[in-house]
Protein backbone atom coordinates (compact mmCIF):
# COMPACT_ATOMS: atom_id res chain seq x y z
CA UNK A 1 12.80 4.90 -6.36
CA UNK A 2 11.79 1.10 -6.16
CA UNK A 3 8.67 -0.37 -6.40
CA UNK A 4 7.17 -1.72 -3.00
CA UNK A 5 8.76 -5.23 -1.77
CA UNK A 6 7.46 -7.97 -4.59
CA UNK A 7 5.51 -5.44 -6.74
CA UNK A 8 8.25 -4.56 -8.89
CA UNK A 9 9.21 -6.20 -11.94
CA UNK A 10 13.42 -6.31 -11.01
CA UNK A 11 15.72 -4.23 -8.58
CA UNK A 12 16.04 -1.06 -10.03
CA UNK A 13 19.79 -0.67 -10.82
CA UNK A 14 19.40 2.32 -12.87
CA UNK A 15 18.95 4.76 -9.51
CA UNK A 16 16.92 7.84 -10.29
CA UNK A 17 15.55 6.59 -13.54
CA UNK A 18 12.53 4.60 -12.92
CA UNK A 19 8.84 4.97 -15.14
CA UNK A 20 6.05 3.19 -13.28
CA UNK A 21 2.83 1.96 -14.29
CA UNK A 22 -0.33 2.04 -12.65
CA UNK A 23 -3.10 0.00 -12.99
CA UNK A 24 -6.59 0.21 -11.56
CA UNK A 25 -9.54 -1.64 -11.25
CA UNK A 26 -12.64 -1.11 -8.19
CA UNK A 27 -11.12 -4.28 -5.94
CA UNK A 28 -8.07 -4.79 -7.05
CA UNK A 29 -8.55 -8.28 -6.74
CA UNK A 30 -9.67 -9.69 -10.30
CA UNK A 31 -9.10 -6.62 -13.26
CA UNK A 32 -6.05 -5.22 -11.91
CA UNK A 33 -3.73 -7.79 -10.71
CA UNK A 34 -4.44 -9.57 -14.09
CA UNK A 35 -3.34 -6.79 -15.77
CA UNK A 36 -0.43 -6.21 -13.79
CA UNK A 37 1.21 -9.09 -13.51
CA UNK A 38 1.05 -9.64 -17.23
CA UNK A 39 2.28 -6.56 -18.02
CA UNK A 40 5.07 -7.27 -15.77
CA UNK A 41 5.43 -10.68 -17.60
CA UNK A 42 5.65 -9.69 -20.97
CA UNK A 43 8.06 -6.74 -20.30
CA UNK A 44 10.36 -9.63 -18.78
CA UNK A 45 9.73 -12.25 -21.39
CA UNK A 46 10.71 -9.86 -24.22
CA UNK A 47 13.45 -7.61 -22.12
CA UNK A 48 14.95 -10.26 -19.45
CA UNK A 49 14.69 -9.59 -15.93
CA UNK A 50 18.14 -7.40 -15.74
CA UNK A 51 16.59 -4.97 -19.24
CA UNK A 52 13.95 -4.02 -18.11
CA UNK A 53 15.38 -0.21 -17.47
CA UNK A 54 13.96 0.96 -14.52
CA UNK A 55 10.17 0.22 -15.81
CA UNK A 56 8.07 -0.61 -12.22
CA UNK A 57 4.75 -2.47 -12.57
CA UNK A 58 1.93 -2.46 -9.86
CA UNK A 59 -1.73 -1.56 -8.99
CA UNK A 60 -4.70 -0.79 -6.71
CA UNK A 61 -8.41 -0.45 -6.43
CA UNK A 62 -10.22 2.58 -6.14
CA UNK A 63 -12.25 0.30 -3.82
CA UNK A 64 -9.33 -1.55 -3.17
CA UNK A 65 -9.31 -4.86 -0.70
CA UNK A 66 -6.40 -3.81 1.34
CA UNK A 67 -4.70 -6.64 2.12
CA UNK A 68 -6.21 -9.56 -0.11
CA UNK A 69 -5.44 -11.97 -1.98
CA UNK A 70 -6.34 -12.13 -5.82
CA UNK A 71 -9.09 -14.07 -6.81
CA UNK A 72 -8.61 -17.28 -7.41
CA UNK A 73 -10.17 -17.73 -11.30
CA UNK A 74 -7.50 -14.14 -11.46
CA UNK A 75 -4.94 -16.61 -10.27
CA UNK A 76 -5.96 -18.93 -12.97
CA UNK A 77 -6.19 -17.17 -15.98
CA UNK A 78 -2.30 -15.74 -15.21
CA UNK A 79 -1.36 -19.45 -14.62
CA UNK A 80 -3.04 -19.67 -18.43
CA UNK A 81 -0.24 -17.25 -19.65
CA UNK A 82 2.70 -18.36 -17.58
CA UNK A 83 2.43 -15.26 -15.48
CA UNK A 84 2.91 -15.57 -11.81
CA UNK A 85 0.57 -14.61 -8.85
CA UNK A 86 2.71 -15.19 -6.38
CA UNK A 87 2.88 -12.60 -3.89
CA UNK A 88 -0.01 -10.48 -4.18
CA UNK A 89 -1.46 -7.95 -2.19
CA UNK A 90 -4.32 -6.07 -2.58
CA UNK A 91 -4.25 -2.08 -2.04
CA UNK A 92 -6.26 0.96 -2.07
CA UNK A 93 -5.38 3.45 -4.30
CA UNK A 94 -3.82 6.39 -2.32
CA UNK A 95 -2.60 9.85 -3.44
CA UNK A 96 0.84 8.43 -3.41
CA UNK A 97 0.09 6.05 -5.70
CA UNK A 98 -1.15 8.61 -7.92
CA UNK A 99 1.69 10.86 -7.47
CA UNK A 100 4.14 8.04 -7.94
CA UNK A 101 2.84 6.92 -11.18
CA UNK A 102 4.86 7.83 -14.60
CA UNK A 103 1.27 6.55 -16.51
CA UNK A 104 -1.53 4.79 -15.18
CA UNK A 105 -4.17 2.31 -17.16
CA UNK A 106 -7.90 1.89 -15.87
CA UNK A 107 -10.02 -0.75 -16.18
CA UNK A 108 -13.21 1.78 -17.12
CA UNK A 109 -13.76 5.16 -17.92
CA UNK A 110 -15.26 6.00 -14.11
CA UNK A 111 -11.39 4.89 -12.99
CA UNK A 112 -9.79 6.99 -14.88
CA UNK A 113 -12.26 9.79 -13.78
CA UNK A 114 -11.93 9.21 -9.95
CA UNK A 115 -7.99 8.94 -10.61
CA UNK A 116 -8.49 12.51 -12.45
CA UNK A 117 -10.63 13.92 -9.53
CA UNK A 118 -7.61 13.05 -7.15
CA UNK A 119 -5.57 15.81 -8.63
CA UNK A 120 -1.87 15.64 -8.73
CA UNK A 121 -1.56 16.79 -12.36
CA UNK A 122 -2.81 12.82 -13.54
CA UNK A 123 -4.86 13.93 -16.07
CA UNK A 124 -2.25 13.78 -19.17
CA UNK A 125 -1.09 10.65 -17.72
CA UNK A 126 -3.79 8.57 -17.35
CA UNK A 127 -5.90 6.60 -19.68
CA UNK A 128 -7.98 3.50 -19.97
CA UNK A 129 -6.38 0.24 -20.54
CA UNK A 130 -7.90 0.16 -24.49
CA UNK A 131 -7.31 3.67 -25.30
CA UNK A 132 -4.23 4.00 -24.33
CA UNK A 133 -4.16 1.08 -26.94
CA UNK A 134 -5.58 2.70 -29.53
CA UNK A 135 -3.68 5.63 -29.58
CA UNK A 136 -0.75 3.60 -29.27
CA UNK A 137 -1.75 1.65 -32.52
CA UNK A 138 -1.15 5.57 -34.09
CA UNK A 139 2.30 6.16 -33.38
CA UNK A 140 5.23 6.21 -35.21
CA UNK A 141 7.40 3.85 -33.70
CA UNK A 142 10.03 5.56 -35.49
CA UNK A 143 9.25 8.63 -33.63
CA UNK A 144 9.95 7.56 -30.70
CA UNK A 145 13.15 7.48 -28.68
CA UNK A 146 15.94 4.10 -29.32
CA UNK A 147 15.35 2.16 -26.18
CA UNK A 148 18.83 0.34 -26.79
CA UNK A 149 20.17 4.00 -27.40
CA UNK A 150 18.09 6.06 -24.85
CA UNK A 151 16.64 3.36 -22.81
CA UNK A 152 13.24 2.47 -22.33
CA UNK A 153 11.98 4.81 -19.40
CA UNK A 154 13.09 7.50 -22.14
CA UNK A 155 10.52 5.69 -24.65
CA UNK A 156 8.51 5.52 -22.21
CA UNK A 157 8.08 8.72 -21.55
CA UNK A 158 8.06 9.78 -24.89
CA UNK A 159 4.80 7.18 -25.86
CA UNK A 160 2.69 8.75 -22.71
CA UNK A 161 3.24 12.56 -24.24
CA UNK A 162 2.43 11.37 -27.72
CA UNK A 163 -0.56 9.77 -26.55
CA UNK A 164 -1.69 12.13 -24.81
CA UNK A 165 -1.58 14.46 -28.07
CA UNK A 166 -3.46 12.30 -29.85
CA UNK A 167 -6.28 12.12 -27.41
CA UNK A 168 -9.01 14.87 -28.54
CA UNK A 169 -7.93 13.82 -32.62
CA UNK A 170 -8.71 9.36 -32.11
CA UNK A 171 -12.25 9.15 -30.23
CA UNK A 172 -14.07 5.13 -28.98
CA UNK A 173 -15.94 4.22 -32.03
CA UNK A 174 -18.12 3.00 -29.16
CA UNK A 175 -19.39 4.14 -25.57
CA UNK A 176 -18.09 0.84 -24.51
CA UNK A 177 -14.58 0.25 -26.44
CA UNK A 178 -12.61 1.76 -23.91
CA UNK A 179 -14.55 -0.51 -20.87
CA UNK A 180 -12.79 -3.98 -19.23
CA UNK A 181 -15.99 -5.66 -17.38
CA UNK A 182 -15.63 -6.40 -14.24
CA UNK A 183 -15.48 -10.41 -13.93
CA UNK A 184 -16.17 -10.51 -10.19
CA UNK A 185 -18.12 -13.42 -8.96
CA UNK A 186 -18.48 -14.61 -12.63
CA UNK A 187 -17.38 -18.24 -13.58
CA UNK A 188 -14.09 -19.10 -14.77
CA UNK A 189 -14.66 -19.26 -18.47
CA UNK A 190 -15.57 -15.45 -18.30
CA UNK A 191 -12.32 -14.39 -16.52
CA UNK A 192 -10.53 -16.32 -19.31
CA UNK A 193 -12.27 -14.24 -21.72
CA UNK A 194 -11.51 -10.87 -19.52
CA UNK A 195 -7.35 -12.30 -19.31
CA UNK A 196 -7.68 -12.57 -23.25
CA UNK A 197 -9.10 -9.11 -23.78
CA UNK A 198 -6.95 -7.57 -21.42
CA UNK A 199 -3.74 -9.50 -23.15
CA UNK A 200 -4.66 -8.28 -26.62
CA UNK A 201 -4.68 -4.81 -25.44
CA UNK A 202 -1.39 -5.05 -23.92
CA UNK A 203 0.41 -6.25 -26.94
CA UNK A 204 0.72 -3.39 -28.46
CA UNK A 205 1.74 -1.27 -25.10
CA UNK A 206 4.42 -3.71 -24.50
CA UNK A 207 5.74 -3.58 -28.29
CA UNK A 208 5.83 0.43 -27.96
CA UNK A 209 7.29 0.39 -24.54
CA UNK A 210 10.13 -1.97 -25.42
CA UNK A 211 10.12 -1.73 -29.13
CA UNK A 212 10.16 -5.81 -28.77
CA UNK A 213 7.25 -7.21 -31.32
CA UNK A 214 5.93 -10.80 -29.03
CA UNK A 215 7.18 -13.47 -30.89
CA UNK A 216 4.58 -16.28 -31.72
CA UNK A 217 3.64 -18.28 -28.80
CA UNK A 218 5.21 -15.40 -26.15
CA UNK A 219 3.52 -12.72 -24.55
């Protein structure tokens, strides 16, 4: 399995042995393609563009603008982090999507819930963006599969069913911890400070995925 023409982070070379990641947002046009292209940008600044194991990045919109380009202030703040836009495409979320996806990251709690109601067994597989950070924060790296041994879709793998354990036991201090506004229509300076919130919560997603701290300065 290969991601969709551009959406991918490499050619999959390891055939058969792919994870892919989800993430969704109402448009897919500001939340979403932020998140997904750097995702895809810090798993290839800290594996290399031929390491990456099989990991596939992409998105949608549960409202999604099939078709459209990202938002230009989205376009910015990636430009801010060296990610690239290029070659972006808006899409409604489908079932297939759904069915497709190894783990899938929301932008709010209502997207995970309407990914839930679309069946397809998502339910241990999907979390918001932050929580799946904070559970993430509670695992044992060392618990968790040698990505230089077993690979990283192995780790992978192994970080969604330990997060999912740890669900019911780590609760949002808050109603709204878990929530990634939605910067649509808002000026630039508050999509820069949507990018930053959404790049701190990937850090530590990225770190367990690839067991690759960021080094100072890199994603």
């Amino acid at each position: 399995m290969t991601a969709p023409e551009g959406r991918g982070i490499a050619e999959n070379v390891f055939t058969g042995n792919t994870f892919r990641i989800l993430h969704v947002s109402t448009g897919n046009v500001c939340r979403s393609p932020i998140t997904e292209r750097l995702n895809r940008h810090a798993l290839t600044v800290r594996l290399g563009e031929r390491l990456t194991g099989g990991l596939i990045v992409e998105s949608a919109g549960t409202w999604g603008h099939e078709g459209a380009a990202m938002e230009a202030n989205a376009e910015a703040v990636l430009a801010d982090f060296g990610a690239d836009a290029s070659g972006f495409v808006g899409r409604e979320l489908l079932d297939e999507h759904v069915i497709r996806a190894d783990l899938v990251l929301t932008a709010t709690r209502d997207h995970r819930a309407q990914v839930i109601s679309m069946g397809h067994s998502a339910g241990l597989r999907t979390f918001t963006l932050k929580e799946f950070t904070r559970l993430v924060r509670a695992i044992d790296p060392a618990t968790l599969p040698d990505p230089l041994d077993e690979g990283v879709v192995e780790r992978a793998r192994a970080l969604v069913r330990a997060a999912a354990a740890l669900r019911g036991w780590l609760l949002a201090p808050t109603a709204d911890a878990d929530e990634v506004y939605d910067p649509y229509g808002a000026p630039i300076t508050f999509f820069r400070s949507i990018g930053e919130e959404i790049h701190q919560a990937l850090d530590p997603v990225v770190t367990a995925l690839t067991g690759v701290p960021a080094r100072p300065g890199l994603p």
